[in-house]
Protein backbone atom coordinates (compact mmCIF):
# COMPACT_ATOMS: atom_id res chain seq x y z
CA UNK A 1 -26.82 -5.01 10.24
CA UNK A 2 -25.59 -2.99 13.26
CA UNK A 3 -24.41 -3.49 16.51
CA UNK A 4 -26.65 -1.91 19.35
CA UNK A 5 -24.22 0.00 21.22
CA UNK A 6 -20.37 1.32 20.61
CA UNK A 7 -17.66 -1.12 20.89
CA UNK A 8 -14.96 -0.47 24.02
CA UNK A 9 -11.71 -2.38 23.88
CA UNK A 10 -10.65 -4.03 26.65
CA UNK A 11 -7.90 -2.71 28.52
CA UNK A 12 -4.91 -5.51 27.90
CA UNK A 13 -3.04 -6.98 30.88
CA UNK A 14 0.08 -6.25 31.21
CA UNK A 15 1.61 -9.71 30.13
CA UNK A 16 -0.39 -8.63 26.78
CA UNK A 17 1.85 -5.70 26.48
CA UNK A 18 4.86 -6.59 23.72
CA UNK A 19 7.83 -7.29 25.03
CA UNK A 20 10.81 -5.41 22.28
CA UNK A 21 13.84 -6.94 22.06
CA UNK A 22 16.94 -5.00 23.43
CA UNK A 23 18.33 -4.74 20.16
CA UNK A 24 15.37 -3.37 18.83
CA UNK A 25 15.67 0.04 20.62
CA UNK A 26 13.23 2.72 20.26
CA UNK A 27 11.87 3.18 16.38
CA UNK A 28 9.24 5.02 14.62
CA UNK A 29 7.12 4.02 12.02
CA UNK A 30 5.20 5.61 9.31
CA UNK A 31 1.47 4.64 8.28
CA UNK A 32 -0.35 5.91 5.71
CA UNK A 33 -4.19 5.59 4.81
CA UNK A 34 -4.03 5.31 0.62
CA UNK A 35 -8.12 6.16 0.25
CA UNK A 36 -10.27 8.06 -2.30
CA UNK A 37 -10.77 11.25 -2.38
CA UNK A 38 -14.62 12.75 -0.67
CA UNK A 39 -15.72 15.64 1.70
CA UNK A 40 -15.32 14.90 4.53
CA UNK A 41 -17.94 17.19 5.54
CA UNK A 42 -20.80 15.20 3.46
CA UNK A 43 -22.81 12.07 3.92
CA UNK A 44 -20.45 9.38 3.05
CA UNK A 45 -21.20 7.84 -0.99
CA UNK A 46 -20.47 4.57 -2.00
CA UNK A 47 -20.33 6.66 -5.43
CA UNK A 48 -16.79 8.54 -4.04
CA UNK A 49 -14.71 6.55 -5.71
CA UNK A 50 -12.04 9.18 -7.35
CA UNK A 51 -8.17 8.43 -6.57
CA UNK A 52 -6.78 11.71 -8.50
CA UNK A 53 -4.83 12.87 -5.25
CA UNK A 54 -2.42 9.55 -5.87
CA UNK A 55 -0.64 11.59 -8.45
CA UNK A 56 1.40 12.94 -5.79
CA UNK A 57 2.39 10.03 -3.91
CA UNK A 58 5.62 9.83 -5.97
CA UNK A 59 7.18 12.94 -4.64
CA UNK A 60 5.89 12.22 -0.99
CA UNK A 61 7.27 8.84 -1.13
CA UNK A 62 10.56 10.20 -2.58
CA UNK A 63 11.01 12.62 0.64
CA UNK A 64 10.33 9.37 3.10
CA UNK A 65 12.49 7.25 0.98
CA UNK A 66 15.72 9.99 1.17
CA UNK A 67 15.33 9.73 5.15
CA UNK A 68 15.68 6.09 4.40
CA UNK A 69 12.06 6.14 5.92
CA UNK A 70 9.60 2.51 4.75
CA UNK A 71 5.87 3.69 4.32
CA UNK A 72 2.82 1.21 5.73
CA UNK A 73 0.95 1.87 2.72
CA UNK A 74 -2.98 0.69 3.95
CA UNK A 75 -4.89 0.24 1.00
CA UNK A 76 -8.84 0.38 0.57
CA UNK A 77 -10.99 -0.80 -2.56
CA UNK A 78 -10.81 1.98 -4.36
CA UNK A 79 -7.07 2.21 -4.47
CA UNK A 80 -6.67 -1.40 -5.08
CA UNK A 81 -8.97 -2.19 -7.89
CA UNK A 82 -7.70 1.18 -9.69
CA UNK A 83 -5.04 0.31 -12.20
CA UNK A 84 -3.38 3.62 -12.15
CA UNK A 85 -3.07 3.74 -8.03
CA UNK A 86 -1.39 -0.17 -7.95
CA UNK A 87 1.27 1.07 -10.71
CA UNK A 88 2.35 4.19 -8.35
CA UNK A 89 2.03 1.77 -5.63
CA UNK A 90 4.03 -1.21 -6.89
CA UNK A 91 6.94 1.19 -7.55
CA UNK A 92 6.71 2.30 -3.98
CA UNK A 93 7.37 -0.80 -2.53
CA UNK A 94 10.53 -1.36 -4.91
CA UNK A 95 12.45 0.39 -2.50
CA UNK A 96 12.55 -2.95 -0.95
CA UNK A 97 11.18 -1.89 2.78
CA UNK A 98 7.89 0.12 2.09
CA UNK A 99 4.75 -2.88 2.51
CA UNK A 100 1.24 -2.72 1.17
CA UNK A 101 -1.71 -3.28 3.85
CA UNK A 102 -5.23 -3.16 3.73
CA UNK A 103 -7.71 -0.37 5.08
CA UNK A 104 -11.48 -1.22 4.91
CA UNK A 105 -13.85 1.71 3.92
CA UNK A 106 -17.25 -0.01 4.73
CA UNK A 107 -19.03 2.76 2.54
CA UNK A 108 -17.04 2.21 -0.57
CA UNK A 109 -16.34 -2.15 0.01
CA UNK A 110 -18.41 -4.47 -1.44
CA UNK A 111 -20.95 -6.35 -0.82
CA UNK A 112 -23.33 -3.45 0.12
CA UNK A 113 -26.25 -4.83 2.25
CA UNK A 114 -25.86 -2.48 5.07
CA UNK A 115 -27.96 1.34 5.39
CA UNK A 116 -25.55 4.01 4.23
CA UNK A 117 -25.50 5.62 8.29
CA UNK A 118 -22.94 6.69 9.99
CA UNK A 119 -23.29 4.39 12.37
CA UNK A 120 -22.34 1.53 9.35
CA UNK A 121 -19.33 3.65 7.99
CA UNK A 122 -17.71 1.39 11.30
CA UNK A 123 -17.09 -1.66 10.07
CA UNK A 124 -17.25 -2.93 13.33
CA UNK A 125 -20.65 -2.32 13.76
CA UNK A 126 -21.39 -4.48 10.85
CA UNK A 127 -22.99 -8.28 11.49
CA UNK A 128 -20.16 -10.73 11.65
CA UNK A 129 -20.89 -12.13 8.19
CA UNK A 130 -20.90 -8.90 6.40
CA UNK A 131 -17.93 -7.65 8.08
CA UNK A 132 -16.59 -10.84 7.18
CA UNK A 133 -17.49 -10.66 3.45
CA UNK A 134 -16.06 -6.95 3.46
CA UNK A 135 -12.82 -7.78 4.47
CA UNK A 136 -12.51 -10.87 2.22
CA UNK A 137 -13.85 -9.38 -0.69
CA UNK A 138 -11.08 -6.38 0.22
CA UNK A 139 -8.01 -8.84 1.03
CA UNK A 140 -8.49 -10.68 -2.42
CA UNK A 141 -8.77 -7.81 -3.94
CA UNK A 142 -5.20 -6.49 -3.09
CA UNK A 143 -3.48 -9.79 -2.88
CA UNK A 144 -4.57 -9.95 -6.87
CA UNK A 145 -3.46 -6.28 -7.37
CA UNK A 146 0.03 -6.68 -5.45
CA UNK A 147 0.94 -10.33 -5.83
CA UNK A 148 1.07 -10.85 -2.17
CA UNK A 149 -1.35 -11.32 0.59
CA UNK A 150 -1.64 -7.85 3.44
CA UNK A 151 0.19 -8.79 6.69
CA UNK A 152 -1.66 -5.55 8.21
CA UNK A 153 -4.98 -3.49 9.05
CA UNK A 154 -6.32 -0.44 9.40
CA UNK A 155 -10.54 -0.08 10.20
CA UNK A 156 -11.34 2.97 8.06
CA UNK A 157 -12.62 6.02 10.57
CA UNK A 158 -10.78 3.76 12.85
CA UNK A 159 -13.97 1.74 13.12
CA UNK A 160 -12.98 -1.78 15.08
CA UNK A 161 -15.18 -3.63 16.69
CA UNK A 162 -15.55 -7.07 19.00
CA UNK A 163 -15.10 -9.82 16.24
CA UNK A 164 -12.48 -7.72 14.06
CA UNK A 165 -9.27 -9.51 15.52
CA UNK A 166 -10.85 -12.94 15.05
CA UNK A 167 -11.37 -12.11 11.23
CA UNK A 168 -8.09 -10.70 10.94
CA UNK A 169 -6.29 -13.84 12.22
CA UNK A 170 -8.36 -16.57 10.07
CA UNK A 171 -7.02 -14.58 6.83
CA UNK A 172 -3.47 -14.45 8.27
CA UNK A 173 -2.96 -10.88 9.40
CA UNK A 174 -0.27 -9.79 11.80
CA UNK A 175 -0.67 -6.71 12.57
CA UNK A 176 -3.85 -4.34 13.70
CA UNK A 177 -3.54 -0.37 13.72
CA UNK A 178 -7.02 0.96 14.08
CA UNK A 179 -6.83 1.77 17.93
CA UNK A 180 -6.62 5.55 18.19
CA UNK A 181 -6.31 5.90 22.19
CA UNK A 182 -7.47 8.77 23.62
CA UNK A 183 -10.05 9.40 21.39
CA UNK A 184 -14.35 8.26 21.65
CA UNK A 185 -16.14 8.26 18.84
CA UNK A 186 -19.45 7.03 20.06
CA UNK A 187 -21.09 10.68 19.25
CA UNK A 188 -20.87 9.22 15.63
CA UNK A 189 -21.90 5.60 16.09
CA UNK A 190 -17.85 4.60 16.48
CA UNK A 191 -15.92 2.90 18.95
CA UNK A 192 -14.57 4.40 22.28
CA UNK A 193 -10.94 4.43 22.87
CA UNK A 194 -10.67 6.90 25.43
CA UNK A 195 -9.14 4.73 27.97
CA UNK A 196 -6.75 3.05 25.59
CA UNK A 197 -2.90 3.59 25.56
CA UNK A 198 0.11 3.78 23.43
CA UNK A 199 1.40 0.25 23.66
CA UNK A 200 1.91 -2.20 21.59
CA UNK A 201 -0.12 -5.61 23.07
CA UNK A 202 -0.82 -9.09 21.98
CA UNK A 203 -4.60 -10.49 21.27
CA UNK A 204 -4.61 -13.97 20.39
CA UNK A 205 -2.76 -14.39 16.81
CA UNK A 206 -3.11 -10.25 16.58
CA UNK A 207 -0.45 -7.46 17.39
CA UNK A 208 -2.19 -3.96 18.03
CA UNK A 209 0.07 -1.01 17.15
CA UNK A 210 -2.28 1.53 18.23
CA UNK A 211 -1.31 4.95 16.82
CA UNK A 212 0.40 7.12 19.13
CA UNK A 213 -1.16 9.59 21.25
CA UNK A 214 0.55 11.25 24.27
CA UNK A 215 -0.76 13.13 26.59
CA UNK A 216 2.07 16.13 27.67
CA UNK A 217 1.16 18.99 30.22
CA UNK A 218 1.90 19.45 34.16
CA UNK A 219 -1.24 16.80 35.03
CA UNK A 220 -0.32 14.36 31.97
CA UNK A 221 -0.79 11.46 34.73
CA UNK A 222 -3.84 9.66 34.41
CA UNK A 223 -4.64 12.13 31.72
CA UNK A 224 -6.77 9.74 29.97
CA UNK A 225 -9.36 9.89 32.36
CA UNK A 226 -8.85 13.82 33.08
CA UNK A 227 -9.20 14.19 30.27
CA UNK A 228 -12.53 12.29 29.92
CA UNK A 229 -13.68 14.35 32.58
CA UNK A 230 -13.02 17.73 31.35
CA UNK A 231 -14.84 16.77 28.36
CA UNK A 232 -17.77 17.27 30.15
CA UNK A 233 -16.85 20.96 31.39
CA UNK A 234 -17.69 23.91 29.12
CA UNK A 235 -14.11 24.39 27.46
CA UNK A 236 -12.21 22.68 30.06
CA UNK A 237 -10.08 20.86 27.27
CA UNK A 238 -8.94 23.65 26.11
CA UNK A 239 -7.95 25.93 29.22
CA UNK A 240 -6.17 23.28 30.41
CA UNK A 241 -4.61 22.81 27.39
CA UNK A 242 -3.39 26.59 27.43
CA UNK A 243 -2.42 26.84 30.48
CA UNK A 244 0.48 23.66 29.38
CA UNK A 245 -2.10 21.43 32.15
CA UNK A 246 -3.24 18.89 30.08
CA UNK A 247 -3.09 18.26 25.99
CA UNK A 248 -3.91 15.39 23.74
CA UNK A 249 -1.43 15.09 20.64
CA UNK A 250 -1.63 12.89 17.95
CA UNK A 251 1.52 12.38 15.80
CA UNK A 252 0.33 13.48 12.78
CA UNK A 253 0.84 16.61 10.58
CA UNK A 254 -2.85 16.70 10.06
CA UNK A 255 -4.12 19.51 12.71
CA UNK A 256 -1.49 18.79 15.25
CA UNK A 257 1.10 21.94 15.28
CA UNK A 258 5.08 20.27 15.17
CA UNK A 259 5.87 21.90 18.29
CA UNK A 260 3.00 20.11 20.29
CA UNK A 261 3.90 16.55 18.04
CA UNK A 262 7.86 17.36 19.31
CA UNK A 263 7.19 17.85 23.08
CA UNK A 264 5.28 14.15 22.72
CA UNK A 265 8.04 12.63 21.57
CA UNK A 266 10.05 13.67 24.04
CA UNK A 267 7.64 12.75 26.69
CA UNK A 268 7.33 9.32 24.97
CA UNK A 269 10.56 8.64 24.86
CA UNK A 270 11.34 9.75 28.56
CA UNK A 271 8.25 7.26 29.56
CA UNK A 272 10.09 4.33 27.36
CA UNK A 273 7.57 4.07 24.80
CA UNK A 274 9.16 1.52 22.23
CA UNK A 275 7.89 2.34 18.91
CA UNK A 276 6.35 5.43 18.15
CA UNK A 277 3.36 5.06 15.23
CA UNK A 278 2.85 8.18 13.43
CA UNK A 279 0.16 8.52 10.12
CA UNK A 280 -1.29 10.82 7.64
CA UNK A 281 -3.79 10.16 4.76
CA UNK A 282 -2.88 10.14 1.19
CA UNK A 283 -5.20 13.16 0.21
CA UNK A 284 -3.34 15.12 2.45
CA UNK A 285 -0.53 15.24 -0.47
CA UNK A 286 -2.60 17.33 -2.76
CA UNK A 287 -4.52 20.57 -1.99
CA UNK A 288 -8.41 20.48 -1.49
CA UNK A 289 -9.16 16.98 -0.92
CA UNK A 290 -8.99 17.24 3.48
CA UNK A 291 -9.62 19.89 5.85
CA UNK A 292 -5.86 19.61 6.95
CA UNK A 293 -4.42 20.77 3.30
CA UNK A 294 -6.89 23.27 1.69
CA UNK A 295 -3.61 24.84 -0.47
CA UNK A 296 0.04 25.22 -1.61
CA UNK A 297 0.51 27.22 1.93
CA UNK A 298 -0.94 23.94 4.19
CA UNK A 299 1.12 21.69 1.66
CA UNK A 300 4.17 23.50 2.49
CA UNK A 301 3.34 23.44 6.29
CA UNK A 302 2.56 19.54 6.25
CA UNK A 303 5.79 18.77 4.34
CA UNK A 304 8.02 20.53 6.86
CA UNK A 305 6.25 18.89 9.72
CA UNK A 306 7.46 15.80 8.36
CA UNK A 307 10.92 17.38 7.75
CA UNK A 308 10.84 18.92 11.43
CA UNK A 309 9.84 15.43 12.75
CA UNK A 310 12.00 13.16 11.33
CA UNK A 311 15.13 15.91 12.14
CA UNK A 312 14.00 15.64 15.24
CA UNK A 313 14.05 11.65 15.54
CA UNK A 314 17.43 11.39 13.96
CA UNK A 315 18.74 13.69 16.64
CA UNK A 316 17.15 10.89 19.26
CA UNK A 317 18.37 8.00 17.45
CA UNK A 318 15.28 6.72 16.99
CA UNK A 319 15.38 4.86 14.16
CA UNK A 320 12.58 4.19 11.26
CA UNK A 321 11.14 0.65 11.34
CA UNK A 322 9.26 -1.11 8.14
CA UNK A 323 6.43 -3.78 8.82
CA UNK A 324 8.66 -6.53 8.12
CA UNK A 325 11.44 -5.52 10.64
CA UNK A 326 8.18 -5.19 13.29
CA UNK A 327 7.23 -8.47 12.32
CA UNK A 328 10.43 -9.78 12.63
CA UNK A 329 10.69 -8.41 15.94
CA UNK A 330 7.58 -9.56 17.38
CA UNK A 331 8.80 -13.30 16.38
């Protein structure tokens, strides 16, 4: 049931690159991965089903929503066949720009035919069929919970793979968002985006918004592949990184400090990158359930990253956009 090596992305062309409208400017937006609770330090269980952290979405959503900021709210099974998790969810989207998607945790998605590996916790890796039946089984699924069919996707542990846009498109998706550049997971089994970049691009009937990662530092050109290479030199990433050489940063609260996520931004935005795609995970909200919030004093650390960022994007004029303005721009 799994592929025989990890799955590379091609590089798009540049007439693959999206092309934003002038009127669209330069916007942010906000996705978040609505999963079940687990350790993330223990064999993944198809029996880690628990969705107790939810119980703080409310008050998350209410910060987002006083920014005027929409949420990309990517579902998985357990969310979406959990009664209690749709009702906090349907009253999300009543503030009339926050969307549902879907996000497909291969452990926890029926069927299950495949070995509980690592390796098959990338639904990419899966046969065609059974990634196929996944997906289907997981796009029904929410359409029944929310009334209205997912226009967007997230691969859980951000596991694409080489026949994941073709499903997409013959269930009517829009929109993909599991391309993490920068980062290679084939130590795990995963997918290998280290040569991948920030922007937006066209695949057939599919729009990847890969989540943003910048590279800042004095040698930030070409860093992708220096920083490849100093991968392979005993703590090169990180001397280079302290010395303000060379850094990878993610725009997430979850183990990136603000300061480093701020000095991307601006380097973004000097390098005219369009929309800026920034994303946490809904366990995040409540102590103990990821190693980025352990307790009240993380919590409190993770809400005024958000509160830092978002401060700092007003100042920019770079404004929030929802999945439906995105779509709408894409045409």
């Amino acid at each position: 049931m799994i592929a025989d090596r990890a799955y590379r992305p091609p590089r798009p062309q540049l007439s693959q690159r999206v092309a934003w409208p002038d009127d669209f400017s330069t916007r942010f937006t906000v996705f978040v991965d609505v999963e079940e609770e687990f350790d993330w330090r223990a064999p993944l269980d198809t029996r880690n089903r628990a969705t107790t952290a939810m119980a703080a979405f409310p008050d998350a959503h209410r910060r987002f929503a006083e920014r005027g900021v929409a949420l990309a709210c990517m579902v998985d099974h357990p969310i979406a066949t959990d009664p209690a998790a749709v009702a906090i969810l349907e009253r999300v989207v009543e503030d009339g720009r926050s969307e549902i998607g879907t996000q497909l945790h291969a452990w926890v998605n029926p069927p299950f035919e495949e070995d509980a590996t690592p390796e098959a916790s990338y639904a990419g890796n899966l046969t065609r069929a059974l990634e196929a039946d996944k997906l289907d089984t997981l796009t029904k699924a929410i359409t029944t919970a929310f009334g209205r069919a997912p226009r967007a996707y997230r691969a859980g542990r951000y596991g694409i793979g080489p026949r994941t846009f073709a499903l997409l498109a013959a269930l009517g998706y829009r929109i993909d968002s599991s391309i993490r550049p920068g980062y290679d997971y084939r130590a795990d089994g995963g997918p290998d985006f280290s040569r991948a970049d920030a922007h937006a691009y066209r695949d057939g009937r599919i729009v990847e918004l890969p989540l943003t990662t910048i590279f800042t530092g004095y040698a930030r050109r070409g860093g992708d592949r220096l920083y490849h290479v100093l991968g392979h030199l005993p703590k090169g990433r990180g001397l280079f990184a302290r010395a303000g050489l060379l850094s990878r940063v993610a725009l997430t609260p979850e183990d990136m400090p603000i300061e480093a996520a701020l000095e991307a931004v601006a380097v973004a935005a000097g390098e005219g990158l369009r929309l800026l795609n920034l994303s946490f995970h809904s366990p995040s909200l409540a102590p103990g359930h990821t190693p980025y919030v352990r307790d009240a004093a993380d919590l409190k650390r993770f809400h005024a990253w958000w509160t830092a960022m978002l401060d700092e994007l007003d100042r920019r004029g770079i404004r929030n956009a929802s999945l439906d303005e995105i779509i709408a721009a894409l045409g």
